[in-house]
PDB file of N, CA and C in Angstrom:
ATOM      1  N   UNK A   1     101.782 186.705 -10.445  1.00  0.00           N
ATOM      2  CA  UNK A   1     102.897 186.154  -9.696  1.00  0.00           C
ATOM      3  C   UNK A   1     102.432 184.914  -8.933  1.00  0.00           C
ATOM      4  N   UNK A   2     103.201 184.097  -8.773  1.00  0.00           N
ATOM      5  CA  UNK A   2     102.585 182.729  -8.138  1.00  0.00           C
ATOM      6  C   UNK A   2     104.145 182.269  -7.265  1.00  0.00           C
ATOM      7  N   UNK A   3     104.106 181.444  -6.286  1.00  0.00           N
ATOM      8  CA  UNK A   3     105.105 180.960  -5.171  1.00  0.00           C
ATOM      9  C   UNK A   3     105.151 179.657  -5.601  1.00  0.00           C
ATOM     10  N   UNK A   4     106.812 179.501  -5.587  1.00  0.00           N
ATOM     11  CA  UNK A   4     106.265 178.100  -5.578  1.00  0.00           C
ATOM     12  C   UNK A   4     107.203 177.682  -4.558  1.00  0.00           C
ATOM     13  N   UNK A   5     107.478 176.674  -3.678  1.00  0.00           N
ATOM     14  CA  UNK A   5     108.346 176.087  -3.024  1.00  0.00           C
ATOM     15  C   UNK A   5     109.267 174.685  -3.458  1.00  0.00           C
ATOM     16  N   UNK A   6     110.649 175.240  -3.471  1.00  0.00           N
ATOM     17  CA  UNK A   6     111.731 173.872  -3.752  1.00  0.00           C
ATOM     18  C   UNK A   6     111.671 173.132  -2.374  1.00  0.00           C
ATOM     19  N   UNK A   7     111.405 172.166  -2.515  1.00  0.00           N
ATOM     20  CA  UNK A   7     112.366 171.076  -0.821  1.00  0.00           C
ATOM     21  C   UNK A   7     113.566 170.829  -1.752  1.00  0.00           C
ATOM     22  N   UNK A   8     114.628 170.940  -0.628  1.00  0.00           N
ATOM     23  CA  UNK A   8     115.985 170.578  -1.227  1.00  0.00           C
ATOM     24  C   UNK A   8     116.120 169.278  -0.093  1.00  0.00           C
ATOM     25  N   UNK A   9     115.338 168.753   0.192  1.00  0.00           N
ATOM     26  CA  UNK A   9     115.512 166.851   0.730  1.00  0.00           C
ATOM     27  C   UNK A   9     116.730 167.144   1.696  1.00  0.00           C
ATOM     28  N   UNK A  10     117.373 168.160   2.167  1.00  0.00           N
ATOM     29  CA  UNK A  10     118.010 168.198   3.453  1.00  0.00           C
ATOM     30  C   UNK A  10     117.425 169.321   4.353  1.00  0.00           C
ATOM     31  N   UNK A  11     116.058 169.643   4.310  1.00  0.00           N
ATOM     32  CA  UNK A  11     115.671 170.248   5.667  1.00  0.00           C
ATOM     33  C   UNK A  11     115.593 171.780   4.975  1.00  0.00           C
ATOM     34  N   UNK A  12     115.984 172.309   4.051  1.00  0.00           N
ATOM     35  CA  UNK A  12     116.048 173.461   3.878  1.00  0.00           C
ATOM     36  C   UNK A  12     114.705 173.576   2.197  1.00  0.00           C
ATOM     37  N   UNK A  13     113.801 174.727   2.209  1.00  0.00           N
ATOM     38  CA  UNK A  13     113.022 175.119   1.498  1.00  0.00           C
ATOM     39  C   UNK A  13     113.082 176.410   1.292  1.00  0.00           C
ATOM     40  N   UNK A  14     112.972 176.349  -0.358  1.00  0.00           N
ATOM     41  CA  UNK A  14     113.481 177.742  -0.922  1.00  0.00           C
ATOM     42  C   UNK A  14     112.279 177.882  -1.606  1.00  0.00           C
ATOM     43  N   UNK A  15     111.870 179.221  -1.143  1.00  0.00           N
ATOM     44  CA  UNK A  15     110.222 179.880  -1.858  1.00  0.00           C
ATOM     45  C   UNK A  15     110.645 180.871  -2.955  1.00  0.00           C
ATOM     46  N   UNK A  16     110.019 180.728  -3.874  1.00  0.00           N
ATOM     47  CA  UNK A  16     110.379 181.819  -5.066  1.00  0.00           C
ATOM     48  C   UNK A  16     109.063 182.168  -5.519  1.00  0.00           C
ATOM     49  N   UNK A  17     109.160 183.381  -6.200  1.00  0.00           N
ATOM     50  CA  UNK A  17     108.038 184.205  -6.749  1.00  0.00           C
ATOM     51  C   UNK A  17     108.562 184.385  -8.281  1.00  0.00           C
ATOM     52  N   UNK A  18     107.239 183.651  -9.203  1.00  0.00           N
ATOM     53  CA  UNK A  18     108.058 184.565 -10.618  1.00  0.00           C
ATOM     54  C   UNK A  18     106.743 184.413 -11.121  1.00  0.00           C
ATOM     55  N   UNK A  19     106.115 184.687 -12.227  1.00  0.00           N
ATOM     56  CA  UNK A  19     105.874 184.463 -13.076  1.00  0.00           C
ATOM     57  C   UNK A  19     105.249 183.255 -13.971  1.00  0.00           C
ATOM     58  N   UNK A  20     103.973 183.080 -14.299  1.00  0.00           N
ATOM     59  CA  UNK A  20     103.545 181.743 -15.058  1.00  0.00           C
ATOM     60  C   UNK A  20     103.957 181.352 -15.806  1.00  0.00           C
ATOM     61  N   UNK A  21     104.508 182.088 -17.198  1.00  0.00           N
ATOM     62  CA  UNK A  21     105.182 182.333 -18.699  1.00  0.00           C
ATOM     63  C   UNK A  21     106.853 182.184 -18.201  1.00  0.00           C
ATOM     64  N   UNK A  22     107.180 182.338 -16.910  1.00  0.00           N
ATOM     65  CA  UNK A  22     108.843 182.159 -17.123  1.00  0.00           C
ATOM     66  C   UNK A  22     109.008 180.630 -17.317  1.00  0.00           C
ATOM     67  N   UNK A  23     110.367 180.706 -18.118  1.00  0.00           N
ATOM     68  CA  UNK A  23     110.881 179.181 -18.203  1.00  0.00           C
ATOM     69  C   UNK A  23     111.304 178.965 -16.706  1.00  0.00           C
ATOM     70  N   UNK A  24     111.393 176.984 -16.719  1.00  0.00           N
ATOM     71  CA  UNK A  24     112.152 176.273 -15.740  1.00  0.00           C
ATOM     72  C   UNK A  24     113.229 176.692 -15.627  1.00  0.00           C
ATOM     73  N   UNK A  25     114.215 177.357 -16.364  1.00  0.00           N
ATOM     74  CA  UNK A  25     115.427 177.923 -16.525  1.00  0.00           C
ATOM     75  C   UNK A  25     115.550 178.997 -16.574  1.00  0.00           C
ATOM     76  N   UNK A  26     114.223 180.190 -15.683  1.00  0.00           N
ATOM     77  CA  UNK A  26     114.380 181.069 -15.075  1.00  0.00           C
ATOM     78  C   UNK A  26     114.243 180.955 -13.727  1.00  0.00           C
ATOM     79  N   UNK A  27     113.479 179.735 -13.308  1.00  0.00           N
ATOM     80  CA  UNK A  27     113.406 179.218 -12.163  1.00  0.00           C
ATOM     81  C   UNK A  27     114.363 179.080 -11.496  1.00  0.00           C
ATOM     82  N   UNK A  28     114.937 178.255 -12.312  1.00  0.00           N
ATOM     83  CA  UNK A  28     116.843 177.769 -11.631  1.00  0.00           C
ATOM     84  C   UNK A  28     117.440 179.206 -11.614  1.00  0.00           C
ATOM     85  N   UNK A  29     117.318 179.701 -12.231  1.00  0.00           N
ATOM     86  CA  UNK A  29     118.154 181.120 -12.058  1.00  0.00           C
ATOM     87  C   UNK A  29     118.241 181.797 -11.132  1.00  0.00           C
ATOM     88  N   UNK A  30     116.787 181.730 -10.579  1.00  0.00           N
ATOM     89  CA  UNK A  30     115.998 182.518  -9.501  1.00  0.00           C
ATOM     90  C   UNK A  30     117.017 181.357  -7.985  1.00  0.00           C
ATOM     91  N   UNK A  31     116.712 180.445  -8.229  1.00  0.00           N
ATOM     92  CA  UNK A  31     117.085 179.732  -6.782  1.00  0.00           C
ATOM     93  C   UNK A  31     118.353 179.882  -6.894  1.00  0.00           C
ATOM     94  N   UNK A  32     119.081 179.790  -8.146  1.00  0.00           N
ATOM     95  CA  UNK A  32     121.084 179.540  -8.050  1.00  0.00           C
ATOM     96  C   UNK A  32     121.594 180.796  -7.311  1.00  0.00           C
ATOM     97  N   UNK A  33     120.675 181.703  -7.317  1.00  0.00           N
ATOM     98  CA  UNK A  33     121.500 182.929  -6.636  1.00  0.00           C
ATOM     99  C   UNK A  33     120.682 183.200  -5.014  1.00  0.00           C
ATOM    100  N   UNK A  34     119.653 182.215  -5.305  1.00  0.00           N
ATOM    101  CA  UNK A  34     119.372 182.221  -3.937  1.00  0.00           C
ATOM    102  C   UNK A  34     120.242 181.184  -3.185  1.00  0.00           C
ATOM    103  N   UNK A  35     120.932 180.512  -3.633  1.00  0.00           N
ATOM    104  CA  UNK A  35     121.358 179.340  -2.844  1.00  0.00           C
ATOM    105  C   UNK A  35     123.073 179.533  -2.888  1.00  0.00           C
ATOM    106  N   UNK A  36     123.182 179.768  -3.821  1.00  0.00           N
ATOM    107  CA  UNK A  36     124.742 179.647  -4.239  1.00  0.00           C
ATOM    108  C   UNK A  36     125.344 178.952  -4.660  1.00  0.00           C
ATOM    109  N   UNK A  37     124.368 178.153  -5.907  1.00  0.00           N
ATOM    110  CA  UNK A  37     125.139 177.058  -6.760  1.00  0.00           C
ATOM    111  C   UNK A  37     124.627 178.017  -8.386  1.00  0.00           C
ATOM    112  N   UNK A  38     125.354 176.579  -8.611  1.00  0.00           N
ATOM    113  CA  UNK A  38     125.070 177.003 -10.593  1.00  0.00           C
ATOM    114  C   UNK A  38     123.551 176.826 -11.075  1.00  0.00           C
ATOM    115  N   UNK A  39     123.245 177.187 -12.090  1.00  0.00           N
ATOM    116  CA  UNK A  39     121.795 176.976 -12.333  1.00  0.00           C
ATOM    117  C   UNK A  39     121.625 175.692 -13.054  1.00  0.00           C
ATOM    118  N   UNK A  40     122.890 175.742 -13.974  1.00  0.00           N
ATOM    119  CA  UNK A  40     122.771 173.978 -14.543  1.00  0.00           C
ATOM    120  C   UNK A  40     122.984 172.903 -14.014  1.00  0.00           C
ATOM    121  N   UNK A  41     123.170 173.034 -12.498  1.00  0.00           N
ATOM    122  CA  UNK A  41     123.418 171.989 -12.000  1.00  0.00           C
ATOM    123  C   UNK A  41     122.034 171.754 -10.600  1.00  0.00           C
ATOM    124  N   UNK A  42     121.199 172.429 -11.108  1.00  0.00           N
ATOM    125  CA  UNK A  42     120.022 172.038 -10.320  1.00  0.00           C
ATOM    126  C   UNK A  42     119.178 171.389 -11.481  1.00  0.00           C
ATOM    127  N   UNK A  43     118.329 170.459 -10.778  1.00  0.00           N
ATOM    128  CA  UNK A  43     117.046 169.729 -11.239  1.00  0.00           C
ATOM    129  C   UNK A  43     116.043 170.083 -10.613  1.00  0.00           C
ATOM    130  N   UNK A  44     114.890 169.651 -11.337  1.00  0.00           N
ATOM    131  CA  UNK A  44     113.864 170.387 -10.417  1.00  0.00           C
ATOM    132  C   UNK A  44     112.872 169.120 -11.058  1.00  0.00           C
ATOM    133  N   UNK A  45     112.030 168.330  -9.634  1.00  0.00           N
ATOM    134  CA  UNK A  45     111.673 167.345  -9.788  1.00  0.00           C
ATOM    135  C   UNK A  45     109.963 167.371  -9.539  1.00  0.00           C
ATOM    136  N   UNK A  46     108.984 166.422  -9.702  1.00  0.00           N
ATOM    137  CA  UNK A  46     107.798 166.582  -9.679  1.00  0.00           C
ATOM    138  C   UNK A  46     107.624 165.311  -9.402  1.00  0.00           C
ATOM    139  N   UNK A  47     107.390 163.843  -8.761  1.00  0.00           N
ATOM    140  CA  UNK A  47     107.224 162.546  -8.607  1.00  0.00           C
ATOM    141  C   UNK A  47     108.462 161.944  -9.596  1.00  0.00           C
ATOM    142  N   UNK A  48     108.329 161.547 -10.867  1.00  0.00           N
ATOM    143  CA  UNK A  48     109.011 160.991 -11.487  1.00  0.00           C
ATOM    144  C   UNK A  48     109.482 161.996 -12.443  1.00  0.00           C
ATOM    145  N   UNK A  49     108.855 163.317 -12.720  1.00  0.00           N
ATOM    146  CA  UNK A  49     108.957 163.982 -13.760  1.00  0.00           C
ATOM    147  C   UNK A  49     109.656 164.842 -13.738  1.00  0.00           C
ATOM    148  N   UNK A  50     110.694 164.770 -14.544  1.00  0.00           N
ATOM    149  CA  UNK A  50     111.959 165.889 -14.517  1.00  0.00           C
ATOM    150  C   UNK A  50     111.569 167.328 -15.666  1.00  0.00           C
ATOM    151  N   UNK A  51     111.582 168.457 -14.963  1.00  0.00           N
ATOM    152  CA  UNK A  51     111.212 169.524 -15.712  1.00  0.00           C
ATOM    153  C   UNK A  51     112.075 169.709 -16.800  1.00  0.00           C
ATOM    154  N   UNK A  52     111.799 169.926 -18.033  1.00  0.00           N
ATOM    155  CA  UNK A  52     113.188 170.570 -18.902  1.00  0.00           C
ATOM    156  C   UNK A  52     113.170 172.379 -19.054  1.00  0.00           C
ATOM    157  N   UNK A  53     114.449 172.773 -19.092  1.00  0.00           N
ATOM    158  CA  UNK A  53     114.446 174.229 -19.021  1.00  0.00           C
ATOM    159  C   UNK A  53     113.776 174.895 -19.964  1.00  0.00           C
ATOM    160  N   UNK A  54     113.153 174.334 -21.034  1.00  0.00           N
ATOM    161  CA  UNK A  54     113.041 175.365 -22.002  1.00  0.00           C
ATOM    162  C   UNK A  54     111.438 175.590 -21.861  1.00  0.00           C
ATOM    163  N   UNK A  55     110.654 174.926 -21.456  1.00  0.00           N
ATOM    164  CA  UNK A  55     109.456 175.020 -20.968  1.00  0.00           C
ATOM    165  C   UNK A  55     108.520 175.989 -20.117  1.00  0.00           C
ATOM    166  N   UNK A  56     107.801 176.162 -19.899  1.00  0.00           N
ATOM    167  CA  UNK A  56     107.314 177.286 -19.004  1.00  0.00           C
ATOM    168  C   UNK A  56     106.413 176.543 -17.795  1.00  0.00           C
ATOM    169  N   UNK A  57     106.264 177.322 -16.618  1.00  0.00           N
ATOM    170  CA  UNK A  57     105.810 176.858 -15.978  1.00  0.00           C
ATOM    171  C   UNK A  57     104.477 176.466 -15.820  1.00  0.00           C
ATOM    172  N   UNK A  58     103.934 177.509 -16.977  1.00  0.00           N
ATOM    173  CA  UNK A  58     102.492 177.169 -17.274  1.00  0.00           C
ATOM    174  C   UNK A  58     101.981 175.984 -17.979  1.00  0.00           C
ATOM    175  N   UNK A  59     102.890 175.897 -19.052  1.00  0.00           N
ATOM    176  CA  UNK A  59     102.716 174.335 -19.362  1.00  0.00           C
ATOM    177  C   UNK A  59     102.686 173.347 -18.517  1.00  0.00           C
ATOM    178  N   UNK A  60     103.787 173.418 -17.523  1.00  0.00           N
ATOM    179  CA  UNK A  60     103.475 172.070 -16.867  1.00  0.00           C
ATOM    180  C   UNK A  60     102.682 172.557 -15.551  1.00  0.00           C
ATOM    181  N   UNK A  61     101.900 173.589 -15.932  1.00  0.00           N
ATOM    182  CA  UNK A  61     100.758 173.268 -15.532  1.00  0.00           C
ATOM    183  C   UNK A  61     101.191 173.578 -13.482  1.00  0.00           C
ATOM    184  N   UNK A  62     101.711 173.925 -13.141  1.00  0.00           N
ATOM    185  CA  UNK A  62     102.788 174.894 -12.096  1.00  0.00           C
ATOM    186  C   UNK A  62     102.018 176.265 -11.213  1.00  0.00           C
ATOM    187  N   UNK A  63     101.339 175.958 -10.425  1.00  0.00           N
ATOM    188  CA  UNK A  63     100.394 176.716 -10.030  1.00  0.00           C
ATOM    189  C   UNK A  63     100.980 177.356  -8.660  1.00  0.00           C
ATOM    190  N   UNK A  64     100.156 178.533  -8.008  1.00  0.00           N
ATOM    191  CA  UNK A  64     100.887 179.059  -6.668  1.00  0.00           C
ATOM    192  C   UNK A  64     100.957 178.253  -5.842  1.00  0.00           C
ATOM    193  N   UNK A  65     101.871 177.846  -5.066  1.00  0.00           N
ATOM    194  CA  UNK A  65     101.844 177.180  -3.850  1.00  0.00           C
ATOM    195  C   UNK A  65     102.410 175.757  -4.376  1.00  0.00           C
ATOM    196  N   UNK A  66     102.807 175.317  -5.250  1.00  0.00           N
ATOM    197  CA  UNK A  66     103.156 174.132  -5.489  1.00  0.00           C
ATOM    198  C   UNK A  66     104.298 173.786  -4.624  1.00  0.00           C
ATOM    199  N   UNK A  67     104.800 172.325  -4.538  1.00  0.00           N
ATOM    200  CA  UNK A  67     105.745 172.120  -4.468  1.00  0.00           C
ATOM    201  C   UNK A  67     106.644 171.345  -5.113  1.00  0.00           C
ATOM    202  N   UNK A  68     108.293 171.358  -5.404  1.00  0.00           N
ATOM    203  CA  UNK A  68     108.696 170.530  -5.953  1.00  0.00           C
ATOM    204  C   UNK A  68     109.729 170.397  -5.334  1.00  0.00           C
ATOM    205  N   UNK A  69     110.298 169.042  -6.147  1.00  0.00           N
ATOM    206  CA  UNK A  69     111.714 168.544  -5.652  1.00  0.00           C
ATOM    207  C   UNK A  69     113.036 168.910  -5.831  1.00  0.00           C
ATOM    208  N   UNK A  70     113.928 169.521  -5.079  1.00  0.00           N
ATOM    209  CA  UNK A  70     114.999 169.764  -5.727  1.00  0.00           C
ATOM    210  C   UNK A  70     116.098 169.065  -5.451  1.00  0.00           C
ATOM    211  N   UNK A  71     117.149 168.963  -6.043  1.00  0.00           N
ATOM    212  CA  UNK A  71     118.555 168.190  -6.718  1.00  0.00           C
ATOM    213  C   UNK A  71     119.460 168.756  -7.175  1.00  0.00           C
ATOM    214  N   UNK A  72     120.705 168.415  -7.067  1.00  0.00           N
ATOM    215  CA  UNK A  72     121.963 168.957  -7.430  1.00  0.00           C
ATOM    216  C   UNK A  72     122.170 167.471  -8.296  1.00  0.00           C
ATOM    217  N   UNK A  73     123.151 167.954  -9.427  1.00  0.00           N
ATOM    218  CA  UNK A  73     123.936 166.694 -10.346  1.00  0.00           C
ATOM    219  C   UNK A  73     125.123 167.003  -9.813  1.00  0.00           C
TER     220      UNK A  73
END
């Protein structure tokens, strides 16, 4: 299990616990019901690099304690 932390760029940070092997699009899953939006309408950001859902977190390489950026479309 590994943590990772969203900043949602208005003051509020959402910590989640999952899994190395889950997709980015279990990620979103995990925060949409923590937050109370849709899951397709979050992004999940890294400097310039936009995660795609079908990926795992291990690929990109997504370790405990990270942080990333989050976004609504």
């Amino acid at each position: 299990m590994i943590e990772v932390v969203c900043n949602h760029r208005l003051g509020k940070k959402v910590h989640m616990k999952c899994n190395s092997d889950d997709a980015i699009r279990d990620l979103k899953k995990l925060i949409a019901a923590q937050t109370g939006t849709r899951w397709d309408k979050i992004v999940l950001k890294k400097w310039y690099t936009i995660f795609k859902n079908h990926v795992t977190l291990g690929d990109y390489e997504i370790h405990d304690g990270m942080n990333l950026e989050l976004y609504y479309q």
